[in-house]
C-alpha atoms as a PDB file:
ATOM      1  CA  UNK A   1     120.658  45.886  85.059  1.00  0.00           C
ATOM      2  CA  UNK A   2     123.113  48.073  83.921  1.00  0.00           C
ATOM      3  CA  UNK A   3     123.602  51.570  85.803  1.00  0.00           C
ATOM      4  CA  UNK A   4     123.336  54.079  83.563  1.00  0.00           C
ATOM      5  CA  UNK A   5     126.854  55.799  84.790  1.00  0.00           C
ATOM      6  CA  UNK A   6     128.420  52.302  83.181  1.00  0.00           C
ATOM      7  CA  UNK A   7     126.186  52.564  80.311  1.00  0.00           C
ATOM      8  CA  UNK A   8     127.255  55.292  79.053  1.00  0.00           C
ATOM      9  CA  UNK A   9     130.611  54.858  79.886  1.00  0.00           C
ATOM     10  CA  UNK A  10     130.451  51.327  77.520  1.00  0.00           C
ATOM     11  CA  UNK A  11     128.775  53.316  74.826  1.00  0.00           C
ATOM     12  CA  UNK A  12     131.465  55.778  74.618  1.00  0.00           C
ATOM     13  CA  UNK A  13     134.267  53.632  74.374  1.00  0.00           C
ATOM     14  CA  UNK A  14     132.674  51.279  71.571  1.00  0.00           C
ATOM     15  CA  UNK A  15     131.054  54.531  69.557  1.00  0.00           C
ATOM     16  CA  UNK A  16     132.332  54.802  65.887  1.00  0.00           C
ATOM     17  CA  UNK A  17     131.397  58.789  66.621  1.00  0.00           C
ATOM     18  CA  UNK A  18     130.170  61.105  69.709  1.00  0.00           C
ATOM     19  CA  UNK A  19     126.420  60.633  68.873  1.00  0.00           C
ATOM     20  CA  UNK A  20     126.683  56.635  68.428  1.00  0.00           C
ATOM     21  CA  UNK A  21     124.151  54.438  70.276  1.00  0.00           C
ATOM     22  CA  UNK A  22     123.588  51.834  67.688  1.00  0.00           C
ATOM     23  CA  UNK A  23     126.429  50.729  65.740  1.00  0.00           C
ATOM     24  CA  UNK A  24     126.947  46.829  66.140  1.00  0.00           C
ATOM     25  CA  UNK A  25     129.713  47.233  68.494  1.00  0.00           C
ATOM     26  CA  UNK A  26     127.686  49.601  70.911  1.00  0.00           C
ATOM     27  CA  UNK A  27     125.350  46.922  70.704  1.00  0.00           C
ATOM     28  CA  UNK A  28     127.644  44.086  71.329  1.00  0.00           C
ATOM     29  CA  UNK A  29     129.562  45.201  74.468  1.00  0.00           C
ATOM     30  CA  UNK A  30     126.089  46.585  75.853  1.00  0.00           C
ATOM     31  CA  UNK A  31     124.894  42.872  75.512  1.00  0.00           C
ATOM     32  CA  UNK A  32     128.073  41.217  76.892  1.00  0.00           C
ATOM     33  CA  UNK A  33     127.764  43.343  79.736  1.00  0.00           C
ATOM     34  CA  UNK A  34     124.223  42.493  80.859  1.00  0.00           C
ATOM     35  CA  UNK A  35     125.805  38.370  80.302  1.00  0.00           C
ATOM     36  CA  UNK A  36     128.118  39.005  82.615  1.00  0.00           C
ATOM     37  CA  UNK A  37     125.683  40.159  85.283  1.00  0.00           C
ATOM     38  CA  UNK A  38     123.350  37.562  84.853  1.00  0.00           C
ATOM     39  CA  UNK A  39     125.489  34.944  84.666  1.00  0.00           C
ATOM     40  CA  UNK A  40     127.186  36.492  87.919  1.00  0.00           C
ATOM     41  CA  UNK A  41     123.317  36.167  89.262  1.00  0.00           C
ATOM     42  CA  UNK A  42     121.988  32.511  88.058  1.00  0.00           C
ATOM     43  CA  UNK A  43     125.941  31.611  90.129  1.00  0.00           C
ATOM     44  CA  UNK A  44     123.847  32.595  92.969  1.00  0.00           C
ATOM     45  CA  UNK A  45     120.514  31.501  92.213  1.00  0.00           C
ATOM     46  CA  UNK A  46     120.895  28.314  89.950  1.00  0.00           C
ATOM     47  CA  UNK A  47     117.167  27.737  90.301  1.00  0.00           C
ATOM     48  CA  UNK A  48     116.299  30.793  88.554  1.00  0.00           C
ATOM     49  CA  UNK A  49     114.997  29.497  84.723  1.00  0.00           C
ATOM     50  CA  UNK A  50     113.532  33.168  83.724  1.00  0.00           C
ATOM     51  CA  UNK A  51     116.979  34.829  83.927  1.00  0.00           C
ATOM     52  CA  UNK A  52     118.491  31.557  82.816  1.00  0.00           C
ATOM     53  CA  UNK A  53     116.017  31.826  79.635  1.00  0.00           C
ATOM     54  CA  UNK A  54     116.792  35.484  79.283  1.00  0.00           C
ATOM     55  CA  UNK A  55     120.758  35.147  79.190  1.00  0.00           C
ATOM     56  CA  UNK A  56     120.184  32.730  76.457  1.00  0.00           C
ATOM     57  CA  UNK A  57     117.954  34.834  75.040  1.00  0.00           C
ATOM     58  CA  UNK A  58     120.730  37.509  75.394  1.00  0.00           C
ATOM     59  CA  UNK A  59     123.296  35.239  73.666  1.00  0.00           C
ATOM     60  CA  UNK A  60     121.770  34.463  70.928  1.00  0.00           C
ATOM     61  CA  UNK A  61     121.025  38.213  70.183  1.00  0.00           C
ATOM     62  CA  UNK A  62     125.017  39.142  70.838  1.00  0.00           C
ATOM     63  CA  UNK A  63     125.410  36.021  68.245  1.00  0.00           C
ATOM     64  CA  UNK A  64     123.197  37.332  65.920  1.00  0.00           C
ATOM     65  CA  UNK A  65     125.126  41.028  65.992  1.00  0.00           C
ATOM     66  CA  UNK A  66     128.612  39.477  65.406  1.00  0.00           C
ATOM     67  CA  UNK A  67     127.158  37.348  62.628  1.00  0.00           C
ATOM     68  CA  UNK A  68     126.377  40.491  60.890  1.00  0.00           C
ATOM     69  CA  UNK A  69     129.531  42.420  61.521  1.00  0.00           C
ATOM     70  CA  UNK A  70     131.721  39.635  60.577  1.00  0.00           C
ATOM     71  CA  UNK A  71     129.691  39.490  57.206  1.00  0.00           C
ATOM     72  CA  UNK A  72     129.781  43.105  56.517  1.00  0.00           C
ATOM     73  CA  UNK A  73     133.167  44.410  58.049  1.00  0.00           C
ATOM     74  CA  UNK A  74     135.556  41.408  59.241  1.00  0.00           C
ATOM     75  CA  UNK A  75     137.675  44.483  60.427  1.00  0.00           C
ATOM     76  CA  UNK A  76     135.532  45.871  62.616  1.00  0.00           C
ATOM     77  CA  UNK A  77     134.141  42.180  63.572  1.00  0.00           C
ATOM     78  CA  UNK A  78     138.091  41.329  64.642  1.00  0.00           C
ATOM     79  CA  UNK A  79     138.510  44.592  66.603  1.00  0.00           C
ATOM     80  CA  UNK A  80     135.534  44.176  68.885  1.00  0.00           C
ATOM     81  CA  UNK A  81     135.923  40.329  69.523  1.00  0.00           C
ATOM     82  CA  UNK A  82     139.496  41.247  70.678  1.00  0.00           C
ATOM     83  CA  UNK A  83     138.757  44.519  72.581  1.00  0.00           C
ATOM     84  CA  UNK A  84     135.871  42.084  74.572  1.00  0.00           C
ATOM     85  CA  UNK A  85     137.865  39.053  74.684  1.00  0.00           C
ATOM     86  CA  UNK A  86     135.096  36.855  73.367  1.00  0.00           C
END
């Protein structure tokens, strides 16, 4: 899970404005932040097919969201894919 000192912290440097919780790229970089941690878990615990199911789960969502951006602003869709190295 994702502290909520790091949450917010994601959310306001991938807002489009101060009171932004939902734009794509909020959404995005929240998502590729909970991969991360769970694919830092299932390193550790390779036997672990719930959180393995949920990270693909997870990807699939994050695919989903760039999909959409890159079909309604390829701007914004190139920004974020660079600023999160994806």
């Amino acid at each position: 899970m994702i502290n909520t000192k790091d949450k917010s912290q994601i959310i306001k440097k991938h807002a489009r404005h101060d009171k932004d919780t939902g734009s794509p790229e909020v959404q995005i970089a929240l998502l590729t932040k909970r991969i991360e941690l769970v694919s830092k878990h299932l390193k550790k615990n390779t036997k672990d097919v719930s959180s393995r199911r949920g990270l693909l789960s997870m990807v699939a969502s994050r695919r989903k969201w760039l999909n959409y951006l890159k079909q309604e602003d390829p701007k914004r869709y190139q920004k974020i894919v660079k600023k999160l190295d994806l």
